[in-house]
Protein backbone atom coordinates (compact mmCIF):
# COMPACT_ATOMS: atom_id res chain seq x y z
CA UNK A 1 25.08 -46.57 18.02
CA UNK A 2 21.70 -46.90 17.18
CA UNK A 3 18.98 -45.08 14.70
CA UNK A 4 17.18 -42.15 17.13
CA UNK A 5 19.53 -42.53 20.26
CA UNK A 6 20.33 -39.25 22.18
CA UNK A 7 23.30 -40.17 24.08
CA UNK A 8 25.01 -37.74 26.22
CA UNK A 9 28.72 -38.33 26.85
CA UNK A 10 30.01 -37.88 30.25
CA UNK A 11 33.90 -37.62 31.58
CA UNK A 12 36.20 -35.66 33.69
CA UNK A 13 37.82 -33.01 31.23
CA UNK A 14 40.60 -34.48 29.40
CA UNK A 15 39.80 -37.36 28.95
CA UNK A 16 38.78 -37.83 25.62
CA UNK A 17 35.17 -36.64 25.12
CA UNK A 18 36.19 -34.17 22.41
CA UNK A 19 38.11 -36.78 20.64
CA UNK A 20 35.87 -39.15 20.93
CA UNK A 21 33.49 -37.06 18.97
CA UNK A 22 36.37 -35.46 16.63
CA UNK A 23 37.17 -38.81 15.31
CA UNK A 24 33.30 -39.39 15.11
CA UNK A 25 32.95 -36.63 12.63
CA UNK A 26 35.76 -37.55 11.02
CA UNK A 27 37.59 -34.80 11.49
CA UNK A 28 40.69 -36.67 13.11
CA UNK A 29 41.99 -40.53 12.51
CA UNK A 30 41.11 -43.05 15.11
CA UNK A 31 43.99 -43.11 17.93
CA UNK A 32 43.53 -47.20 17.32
CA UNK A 33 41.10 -49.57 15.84
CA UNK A 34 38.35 -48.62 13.33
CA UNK A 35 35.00 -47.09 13.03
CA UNK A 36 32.36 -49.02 10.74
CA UNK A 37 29.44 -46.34 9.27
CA UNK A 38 25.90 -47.41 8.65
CA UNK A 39 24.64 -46.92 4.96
CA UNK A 40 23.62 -43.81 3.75
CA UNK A 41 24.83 -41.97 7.01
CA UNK A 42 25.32 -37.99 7.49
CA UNK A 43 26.76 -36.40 9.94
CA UNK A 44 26.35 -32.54 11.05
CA UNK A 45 29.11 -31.76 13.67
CA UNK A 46 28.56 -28.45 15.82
CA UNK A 47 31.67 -27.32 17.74
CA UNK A 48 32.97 -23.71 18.61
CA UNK A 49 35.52 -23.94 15.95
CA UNK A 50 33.13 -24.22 13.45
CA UNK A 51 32.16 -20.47 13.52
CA UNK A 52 34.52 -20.16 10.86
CA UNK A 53 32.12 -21.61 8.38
CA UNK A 54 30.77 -18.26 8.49
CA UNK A 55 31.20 -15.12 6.50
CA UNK A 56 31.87 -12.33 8.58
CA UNK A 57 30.25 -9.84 5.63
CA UNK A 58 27.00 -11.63 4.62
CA UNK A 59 23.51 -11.91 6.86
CA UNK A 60 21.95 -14.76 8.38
CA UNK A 61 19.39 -14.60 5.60
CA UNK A 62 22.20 -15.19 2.31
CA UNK A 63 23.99 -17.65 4.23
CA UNK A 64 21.09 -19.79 4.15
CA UNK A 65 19.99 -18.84 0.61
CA UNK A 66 23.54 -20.22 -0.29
CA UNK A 67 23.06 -23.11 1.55
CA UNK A 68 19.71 -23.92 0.57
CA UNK A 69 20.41 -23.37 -3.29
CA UNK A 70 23.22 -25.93 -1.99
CA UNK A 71 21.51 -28.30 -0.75
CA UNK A 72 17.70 -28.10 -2.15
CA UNK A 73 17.84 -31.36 -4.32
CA UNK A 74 19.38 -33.38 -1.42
CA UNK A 75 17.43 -32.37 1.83
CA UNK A 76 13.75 -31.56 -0.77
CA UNK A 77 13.62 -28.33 1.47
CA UNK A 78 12.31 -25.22 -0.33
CA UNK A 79 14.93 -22.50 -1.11
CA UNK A 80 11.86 -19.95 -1.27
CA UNK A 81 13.25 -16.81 0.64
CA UNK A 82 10.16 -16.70 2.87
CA UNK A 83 10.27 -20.08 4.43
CA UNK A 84 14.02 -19.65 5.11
CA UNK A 85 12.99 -16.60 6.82
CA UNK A 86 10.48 -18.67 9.20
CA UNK A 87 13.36 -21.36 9.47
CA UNK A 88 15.73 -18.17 10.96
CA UNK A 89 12.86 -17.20 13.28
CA UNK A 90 12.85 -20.55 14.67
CA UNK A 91 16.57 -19.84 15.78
CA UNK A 92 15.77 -16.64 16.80
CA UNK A 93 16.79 -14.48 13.80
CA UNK A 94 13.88 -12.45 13.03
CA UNK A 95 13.17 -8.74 11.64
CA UNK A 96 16.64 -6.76 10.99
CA UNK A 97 18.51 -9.47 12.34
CA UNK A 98 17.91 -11.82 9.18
CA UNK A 99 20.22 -8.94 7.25
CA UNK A 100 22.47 -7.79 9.96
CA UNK A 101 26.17 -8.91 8.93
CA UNK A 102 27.47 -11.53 10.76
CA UNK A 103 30.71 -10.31 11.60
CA UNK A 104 28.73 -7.11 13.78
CA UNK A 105 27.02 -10.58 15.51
CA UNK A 106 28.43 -11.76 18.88
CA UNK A 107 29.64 -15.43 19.64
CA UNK A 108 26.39 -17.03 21.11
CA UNK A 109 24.47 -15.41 17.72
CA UNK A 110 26.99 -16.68 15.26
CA UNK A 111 26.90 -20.10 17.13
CA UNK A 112 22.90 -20.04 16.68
CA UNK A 113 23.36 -19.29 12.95
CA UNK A 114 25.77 -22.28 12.22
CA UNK A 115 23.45 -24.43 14.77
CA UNK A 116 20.39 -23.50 12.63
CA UNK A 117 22.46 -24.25 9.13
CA UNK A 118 23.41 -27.66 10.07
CA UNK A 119 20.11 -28.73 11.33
CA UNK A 120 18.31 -27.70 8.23
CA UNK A 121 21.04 -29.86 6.26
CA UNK A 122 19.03 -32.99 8.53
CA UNK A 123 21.89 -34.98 9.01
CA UNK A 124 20.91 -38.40 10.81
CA UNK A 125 23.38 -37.98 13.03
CA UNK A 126 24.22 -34.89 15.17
CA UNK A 127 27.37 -34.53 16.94
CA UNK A 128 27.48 -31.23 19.38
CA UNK A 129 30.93 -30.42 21.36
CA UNK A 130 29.89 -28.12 24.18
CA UNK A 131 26.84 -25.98 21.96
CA UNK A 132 25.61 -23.85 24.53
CA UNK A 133 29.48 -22.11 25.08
CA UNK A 134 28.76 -18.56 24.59
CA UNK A 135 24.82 -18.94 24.36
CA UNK A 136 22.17 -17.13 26.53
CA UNK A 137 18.92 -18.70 27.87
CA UNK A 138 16.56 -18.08 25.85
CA UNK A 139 19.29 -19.06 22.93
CA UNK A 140 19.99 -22.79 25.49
CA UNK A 141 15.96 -23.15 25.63
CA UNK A 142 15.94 -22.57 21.76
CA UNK A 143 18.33 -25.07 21.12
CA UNK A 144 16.61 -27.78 23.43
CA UNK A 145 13.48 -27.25 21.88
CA UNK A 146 15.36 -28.15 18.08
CA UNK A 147 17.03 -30.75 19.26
CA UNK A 148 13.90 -32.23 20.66
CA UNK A 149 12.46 -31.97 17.59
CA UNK A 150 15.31 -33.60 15.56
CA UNK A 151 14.47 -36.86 14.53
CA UNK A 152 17.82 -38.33 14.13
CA UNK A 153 20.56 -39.65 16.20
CA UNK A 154 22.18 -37.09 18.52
CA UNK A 155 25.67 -37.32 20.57
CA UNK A 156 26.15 -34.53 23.19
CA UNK A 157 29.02 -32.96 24.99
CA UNK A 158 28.43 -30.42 27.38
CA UNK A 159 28.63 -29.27 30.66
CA UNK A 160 24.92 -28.12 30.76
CA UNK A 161 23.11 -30.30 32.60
CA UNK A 162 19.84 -28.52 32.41
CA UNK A 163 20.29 -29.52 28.27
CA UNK A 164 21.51 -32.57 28.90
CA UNK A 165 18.29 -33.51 31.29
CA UNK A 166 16.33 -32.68 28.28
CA UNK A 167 17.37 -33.89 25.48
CA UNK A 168 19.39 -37.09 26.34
CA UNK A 169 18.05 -40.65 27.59
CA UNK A 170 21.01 -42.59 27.99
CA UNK A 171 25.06 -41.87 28.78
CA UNK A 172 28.15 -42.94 27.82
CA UNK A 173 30.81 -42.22 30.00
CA UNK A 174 34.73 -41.59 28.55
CA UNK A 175 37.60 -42.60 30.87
CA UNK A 176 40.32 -45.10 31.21
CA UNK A 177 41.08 -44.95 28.10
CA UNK A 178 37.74 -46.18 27.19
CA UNK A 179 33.97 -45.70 26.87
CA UNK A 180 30.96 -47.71 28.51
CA UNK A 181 27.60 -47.03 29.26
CA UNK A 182 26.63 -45.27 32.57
CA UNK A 183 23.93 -47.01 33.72
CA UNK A 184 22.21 -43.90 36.14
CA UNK A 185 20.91 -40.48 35.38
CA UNK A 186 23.42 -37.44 36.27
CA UNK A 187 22.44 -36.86 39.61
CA UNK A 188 24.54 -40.66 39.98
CA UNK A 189 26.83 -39.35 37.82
CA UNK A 190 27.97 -36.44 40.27
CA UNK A 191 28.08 -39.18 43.36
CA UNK A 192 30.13 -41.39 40.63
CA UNK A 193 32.61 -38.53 40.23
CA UNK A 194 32.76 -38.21 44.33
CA UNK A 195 33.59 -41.87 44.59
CA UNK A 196 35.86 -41.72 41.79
CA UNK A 197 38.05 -38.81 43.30
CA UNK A 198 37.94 -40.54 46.81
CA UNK A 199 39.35 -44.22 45.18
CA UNK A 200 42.24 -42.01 43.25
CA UNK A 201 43.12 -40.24 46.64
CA UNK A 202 43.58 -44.22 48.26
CA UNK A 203 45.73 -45.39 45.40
CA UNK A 204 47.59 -42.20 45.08
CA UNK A 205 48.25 -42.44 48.56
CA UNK A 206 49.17 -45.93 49.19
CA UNK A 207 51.36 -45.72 45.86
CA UNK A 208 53.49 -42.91 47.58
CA UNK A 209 53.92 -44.78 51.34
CA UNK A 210 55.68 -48.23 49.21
CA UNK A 211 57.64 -45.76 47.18
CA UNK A 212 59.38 -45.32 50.36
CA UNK A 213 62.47 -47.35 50.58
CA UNK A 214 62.88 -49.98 53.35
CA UNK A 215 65.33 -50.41 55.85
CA UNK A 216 67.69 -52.53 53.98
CA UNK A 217 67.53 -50.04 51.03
CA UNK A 218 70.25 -47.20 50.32
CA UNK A 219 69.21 -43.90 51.16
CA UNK A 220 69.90 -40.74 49.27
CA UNK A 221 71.94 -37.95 51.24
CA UNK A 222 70.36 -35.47 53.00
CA UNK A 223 71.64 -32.41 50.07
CA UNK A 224 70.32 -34.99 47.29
CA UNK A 225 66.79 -35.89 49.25
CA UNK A 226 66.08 -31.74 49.48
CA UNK A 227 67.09 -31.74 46.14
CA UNK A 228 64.75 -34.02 45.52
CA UNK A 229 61.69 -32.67 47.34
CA UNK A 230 62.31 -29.44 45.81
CA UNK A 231 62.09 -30.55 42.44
CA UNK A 232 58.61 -32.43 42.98
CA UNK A 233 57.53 -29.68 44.88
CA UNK A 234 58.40 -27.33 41.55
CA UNK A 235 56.83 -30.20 39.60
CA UNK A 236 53.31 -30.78 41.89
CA UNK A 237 53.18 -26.36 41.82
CA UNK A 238 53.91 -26.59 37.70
CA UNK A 239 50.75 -28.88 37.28
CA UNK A 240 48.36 -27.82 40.40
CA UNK A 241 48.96 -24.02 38.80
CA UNK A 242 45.74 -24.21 35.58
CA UNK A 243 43.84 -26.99 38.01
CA UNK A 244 43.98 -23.97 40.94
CA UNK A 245 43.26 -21.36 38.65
CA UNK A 246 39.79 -23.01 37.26
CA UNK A 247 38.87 -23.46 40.71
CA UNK A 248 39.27 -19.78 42.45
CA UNK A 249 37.49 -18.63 38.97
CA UNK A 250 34.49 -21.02 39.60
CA UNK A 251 34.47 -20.25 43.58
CA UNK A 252 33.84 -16.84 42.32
CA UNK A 253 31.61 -17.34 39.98
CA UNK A 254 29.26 -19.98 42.22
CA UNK A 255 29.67 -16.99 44.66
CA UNK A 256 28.37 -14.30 42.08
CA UNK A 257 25.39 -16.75 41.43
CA UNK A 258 24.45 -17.52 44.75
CA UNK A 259 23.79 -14.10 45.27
CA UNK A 260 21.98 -13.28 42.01
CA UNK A 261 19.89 -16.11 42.86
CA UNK A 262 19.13 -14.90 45.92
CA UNK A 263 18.13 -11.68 44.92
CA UNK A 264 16.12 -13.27 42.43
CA UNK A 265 14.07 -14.97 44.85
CA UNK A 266 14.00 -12.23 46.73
CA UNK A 267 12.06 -10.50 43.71
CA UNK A 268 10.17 -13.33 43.09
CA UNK A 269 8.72 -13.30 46.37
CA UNK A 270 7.06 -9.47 45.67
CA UNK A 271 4.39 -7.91 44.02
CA UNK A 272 5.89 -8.02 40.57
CA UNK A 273 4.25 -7.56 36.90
CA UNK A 274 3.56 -10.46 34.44
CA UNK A 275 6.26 -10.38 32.56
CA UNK A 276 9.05 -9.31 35.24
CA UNK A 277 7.88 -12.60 36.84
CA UNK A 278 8.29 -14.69 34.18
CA UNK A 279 12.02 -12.79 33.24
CA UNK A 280 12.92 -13.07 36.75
CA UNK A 281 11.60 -16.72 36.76
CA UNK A 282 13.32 -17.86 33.36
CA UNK A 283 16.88 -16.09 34.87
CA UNK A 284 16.36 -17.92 38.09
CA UNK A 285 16.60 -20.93 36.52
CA UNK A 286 19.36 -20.29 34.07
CA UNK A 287 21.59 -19.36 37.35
CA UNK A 288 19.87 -22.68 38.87
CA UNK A 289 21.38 -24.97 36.09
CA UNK A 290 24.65 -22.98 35.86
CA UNK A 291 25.13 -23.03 40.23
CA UNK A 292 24.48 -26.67 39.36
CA UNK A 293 27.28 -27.34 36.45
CA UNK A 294 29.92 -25.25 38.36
CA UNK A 295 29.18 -27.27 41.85
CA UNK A 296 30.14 -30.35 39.69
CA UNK A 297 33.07 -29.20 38.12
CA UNK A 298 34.06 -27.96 41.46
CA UNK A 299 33.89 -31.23 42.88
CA UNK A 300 36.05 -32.52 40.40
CA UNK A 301 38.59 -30.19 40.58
CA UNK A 302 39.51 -30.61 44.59
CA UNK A 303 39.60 -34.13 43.91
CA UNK A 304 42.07 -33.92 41.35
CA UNK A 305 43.80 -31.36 43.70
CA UNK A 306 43.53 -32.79 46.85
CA UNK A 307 44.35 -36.61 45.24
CA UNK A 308 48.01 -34.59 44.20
CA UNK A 309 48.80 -33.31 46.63
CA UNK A 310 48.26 -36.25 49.12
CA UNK A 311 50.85 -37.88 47.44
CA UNK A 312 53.42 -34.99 47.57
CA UNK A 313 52.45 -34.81 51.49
């Protein structure tokens, strides 16, 4: 990893992107091998479990005066109330908000508070585990702009792909039990993942048809062989059930956003004021990105499901 990358890291869920950045920010121990750090590195690691940095009585406003008075001879940042102020608004925290408690905040304002507190820390190295979770647009747009801005190294997890367009150059993609570059942008990435479910479908398939014994072979009684079938058929139900699940929630959900986008364009399309236009154009493309994401992880999902169950048939 080099000084001012912005690497985005790419894999079908479960296989290790979490980890991967876990043991980055050293909050777990390599699985194998070891991981040599570059002089005078900091890290700032963003993931949903790190909301509980935050105290649930104090304002946006004191838990940045804290970390400031922290910090100040480290970063040279001023600890002057005012310009921590402007730093909040940057995030979004402006008037009241900068003294609202945080524990009367909801998730996506909490995880713009710790987002804004690790940035101002400048670490030279950002790791982010799925940062827009619980964020709305303009919160997504907020954070694209910062991390745009950042002049450091950043590693990003997420299944935004309207972030990860704008913030990211290259990709590393986590599978196999290891992790190489992707050479191609994501729209190869999604034909990558369609290719990749198709080749585990072939070997899934011709691994079941030699599992079948061969004529000279002893066969199983009829009792034991329903036996049998039953069990895998428990088995196959047992781990198609949370893979099934994800995908009826995200058929709804692409069909709940298929029609908001339609009705969006619909609106778009009439005599509208100023500012409904640009509302109605800045949801539009928030339901865009998200039809997008959910499409992909769609795809995945039948493959995995279909790739199973071909070998069960």
């Amino acid at each position: 990893m080099l000084a001012g990358q912005r690497i985005g890291i790419l894999g079908a869920n479960g296989q290790g992107k979490s980890t991967l950045v876990k043991t980055i920010a050293r909050t777990m121990p390599p699985l194998a091998g070891r991981i040599t750090e570059g002089k005078g590195l900091a890290i700032g690691y963003f993931a949903q479990q790190e909301l509980d940095v935050l105290r649930p009585q104090d304002t946006p406003l004191e838990h940045m005066v804290r970390l400031a008075r922290e910090f100040a001879a480290a970063t040279g940042q001023s600890d002057r109330e005012q310009d921590l102020r402007n730093y909040l608004g940057q995030f979004l925290f402006s008037g009241d908000m900068v003294q609202q408690a945080v524990g009367s905040m909801s998730g996506g304002e909490k995880a713009r508070l710790v987002l804004a507190m690790i940035v101002w820390q400048r670490p030279n190295l950002l790791l982010l585990d799925e940062p827009t979770n619980h964020l709305d647009l303009a919160t997504r747009e907020a954070l694209s702009v910062a991390l745009n801005e950042f002049e450091g190294t950043v590693m990003l997890v997420s299944h935004d792909r309207a972030l990860l367009r704008s913030v990211c150059d290259e990709f590393w993609l986590v599978g196999r039990g290891g992790i190489a570059d992707f050479d191609g942008d994501l729209d190869d990435y999604q034909r990558y993942l369609l290719e990749e479910a198709r080749r585990l479908r072939e070997q899934l398939t011709a691994g079941a048809a030699s599992a079948n014994p061969s004529p000279g072979e002893p066969r199983v009684t009829p009792q034991e062989q329903r036996k049998q079938q039953a069990l895998q058929r428990q088995q196959l139900a047992t781990r198609l059930k949370p893979l099934k699940k994800e995908l009826e929630q995200a058929e709804r959900r692409i069909a709940a956003l298929e029609t908001e986008k339609s009705q969006l364009e619909q609106r778009l399309s009439s005599m509208l004021p100023p500012a409904e236009i640009a509302e109605a154009g800045r949801r539009l493309k928030g339901v865009t990105e998200e039809l997008a994401a959910l499409e992909e992880r769609w795809l995945e999902l039948s493959g995995q499901i279909e790739a199973a169950e071909a070998v069960s048939g």
